[in-house]
C-alpha atoms as a PDB file:
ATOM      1  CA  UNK A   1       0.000   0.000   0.000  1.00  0.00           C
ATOM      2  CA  UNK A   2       1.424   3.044  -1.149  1.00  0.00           C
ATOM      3  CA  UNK A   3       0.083   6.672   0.808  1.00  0.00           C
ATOM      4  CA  UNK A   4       0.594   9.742  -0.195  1.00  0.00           C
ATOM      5  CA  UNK A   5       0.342  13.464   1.008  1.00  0.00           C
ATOM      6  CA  UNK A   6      -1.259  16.107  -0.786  1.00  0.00           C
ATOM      7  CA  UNK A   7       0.900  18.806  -1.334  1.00  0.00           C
ATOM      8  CA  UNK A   8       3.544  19.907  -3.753  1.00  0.00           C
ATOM      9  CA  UNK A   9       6.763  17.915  -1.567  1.00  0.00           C
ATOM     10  CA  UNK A  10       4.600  15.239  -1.258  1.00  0.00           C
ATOM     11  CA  UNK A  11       5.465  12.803   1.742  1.00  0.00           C
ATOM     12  CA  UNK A  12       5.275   8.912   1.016  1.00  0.00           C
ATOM     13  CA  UNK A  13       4.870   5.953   2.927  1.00  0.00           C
ATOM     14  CA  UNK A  14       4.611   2.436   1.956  1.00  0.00           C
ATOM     15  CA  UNK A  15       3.359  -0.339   3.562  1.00  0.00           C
ATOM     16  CA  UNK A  16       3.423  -4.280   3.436  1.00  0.00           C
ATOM     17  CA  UNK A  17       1.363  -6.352   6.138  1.00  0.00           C
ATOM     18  CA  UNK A  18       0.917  -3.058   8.210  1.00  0.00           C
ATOM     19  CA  UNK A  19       4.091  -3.316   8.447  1.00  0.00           C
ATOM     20  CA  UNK A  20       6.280   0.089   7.295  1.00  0.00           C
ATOM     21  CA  UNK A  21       9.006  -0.920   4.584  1.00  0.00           C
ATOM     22  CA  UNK A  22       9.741   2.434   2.817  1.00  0.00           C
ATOM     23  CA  UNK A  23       8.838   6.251   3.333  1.00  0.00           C
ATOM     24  CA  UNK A  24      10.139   9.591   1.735  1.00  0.00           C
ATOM     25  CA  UNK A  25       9.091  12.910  -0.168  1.00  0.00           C
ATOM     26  CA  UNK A  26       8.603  13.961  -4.107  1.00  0.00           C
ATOM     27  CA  UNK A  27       8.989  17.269  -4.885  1.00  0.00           C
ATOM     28  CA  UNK A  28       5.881  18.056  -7.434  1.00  0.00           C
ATOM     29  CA  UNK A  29       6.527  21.803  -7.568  1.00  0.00           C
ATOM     30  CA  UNK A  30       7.720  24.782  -6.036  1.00  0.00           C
ATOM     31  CA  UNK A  31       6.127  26.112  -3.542  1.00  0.00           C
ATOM     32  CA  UNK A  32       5.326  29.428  -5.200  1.00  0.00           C
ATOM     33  CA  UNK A  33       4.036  27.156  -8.882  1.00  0.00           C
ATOM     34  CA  UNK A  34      -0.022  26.921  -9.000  1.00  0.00           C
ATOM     35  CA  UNK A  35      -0.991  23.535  -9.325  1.00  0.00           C
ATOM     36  CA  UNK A  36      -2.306  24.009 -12.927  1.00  0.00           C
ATOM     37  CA  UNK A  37       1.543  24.339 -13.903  1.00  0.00           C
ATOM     38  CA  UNK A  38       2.718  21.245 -12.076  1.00  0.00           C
ATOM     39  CA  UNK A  39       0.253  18.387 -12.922  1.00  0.00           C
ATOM     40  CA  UNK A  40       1.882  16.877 -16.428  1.00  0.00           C
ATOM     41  CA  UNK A  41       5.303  16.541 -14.524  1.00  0.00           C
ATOM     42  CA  UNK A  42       3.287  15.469 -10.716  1.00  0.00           C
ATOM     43  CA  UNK A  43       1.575  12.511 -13.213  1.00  0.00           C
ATOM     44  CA  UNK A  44       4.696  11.519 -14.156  1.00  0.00           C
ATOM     45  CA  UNK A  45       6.627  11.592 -10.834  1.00  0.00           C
ATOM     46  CA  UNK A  46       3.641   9.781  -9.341  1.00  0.00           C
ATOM     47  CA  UNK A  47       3.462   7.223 -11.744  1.00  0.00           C
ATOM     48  CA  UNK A  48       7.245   6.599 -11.187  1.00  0.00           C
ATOM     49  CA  UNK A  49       6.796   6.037  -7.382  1.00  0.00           C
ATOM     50  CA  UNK A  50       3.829   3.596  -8.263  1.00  0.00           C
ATOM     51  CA  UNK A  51       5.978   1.874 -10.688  1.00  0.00           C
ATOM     52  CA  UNK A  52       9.041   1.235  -8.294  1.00  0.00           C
ATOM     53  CA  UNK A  53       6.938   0.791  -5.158  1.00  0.00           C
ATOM     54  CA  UNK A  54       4.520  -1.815  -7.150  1.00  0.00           C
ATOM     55  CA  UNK A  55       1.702  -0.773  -4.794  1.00  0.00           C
ATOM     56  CA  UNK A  56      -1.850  -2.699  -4.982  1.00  0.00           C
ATOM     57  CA  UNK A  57      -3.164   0.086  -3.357  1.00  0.00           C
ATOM     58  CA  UNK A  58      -2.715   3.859  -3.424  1.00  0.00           C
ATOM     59  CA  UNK A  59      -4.198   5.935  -0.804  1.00  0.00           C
ATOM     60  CA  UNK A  60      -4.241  10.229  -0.797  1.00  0.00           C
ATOM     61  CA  UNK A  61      -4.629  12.304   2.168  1.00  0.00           C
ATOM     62  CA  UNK A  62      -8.169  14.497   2.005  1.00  0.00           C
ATOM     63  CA  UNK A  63      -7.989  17.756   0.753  1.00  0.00           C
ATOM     64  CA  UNK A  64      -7.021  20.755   3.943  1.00  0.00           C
ATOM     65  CA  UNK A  65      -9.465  23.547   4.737  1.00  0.00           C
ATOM     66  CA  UNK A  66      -7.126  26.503   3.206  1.00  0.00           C
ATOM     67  CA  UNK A  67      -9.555  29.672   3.775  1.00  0.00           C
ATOM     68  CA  UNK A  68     -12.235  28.253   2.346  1.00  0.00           C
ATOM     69  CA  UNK A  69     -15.191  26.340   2.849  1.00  0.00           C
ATOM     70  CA  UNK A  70     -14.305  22.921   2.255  1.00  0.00           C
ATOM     71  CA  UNK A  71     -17.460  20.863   1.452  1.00  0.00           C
ATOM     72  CA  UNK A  72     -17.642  23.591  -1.448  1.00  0.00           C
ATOM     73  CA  UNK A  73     -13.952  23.460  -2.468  1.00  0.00           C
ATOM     74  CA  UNK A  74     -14.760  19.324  -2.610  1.00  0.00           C
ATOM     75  CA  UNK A  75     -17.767  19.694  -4.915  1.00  0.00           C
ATOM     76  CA  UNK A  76     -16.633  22.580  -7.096  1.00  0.00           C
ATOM     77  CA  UNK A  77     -16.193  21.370 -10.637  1.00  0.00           C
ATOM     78  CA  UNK A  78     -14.951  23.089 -13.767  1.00  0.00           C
END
């Protein structure tokens, strides 16, 4: 099981029989980059950590209230 932190250094931990085995960070983006401007090279970097992990299961962190109200942040759609 592979679990991952939302946010642009993204924090990692991997799991086997509840047991921890590996754990670490992947820098999507700067801090100052919007997200928009990070998500071709996130997929990739992602996909990477999937790949060498060989997870059967990924699991990411619920979005953070950031100044705003967060049941509309989750069901906002484009």
């Amino acid at each position: 099981m592979l679990i991952l932190d939302q946010a642009k250094t993204t924090g990692y931990a991997v799991f086997e029989n509840k047991n921890l085995v590996e754990y670490g960070v992947v820098e999507l983006g700067k801090k100052d980059d919007i997200y928009e401007n990070i998500l071709s090279s996130a997929k990739t970097k992602i996909g990477n950590l999937i790949e060498k992990t060989q997870a059967d299961m990924i699991v990411i962190e619920d979005i953070q209230q950031q100044n705003q109200n967060v049941s509309t942040y989750k069901n906002w759609q484009c």
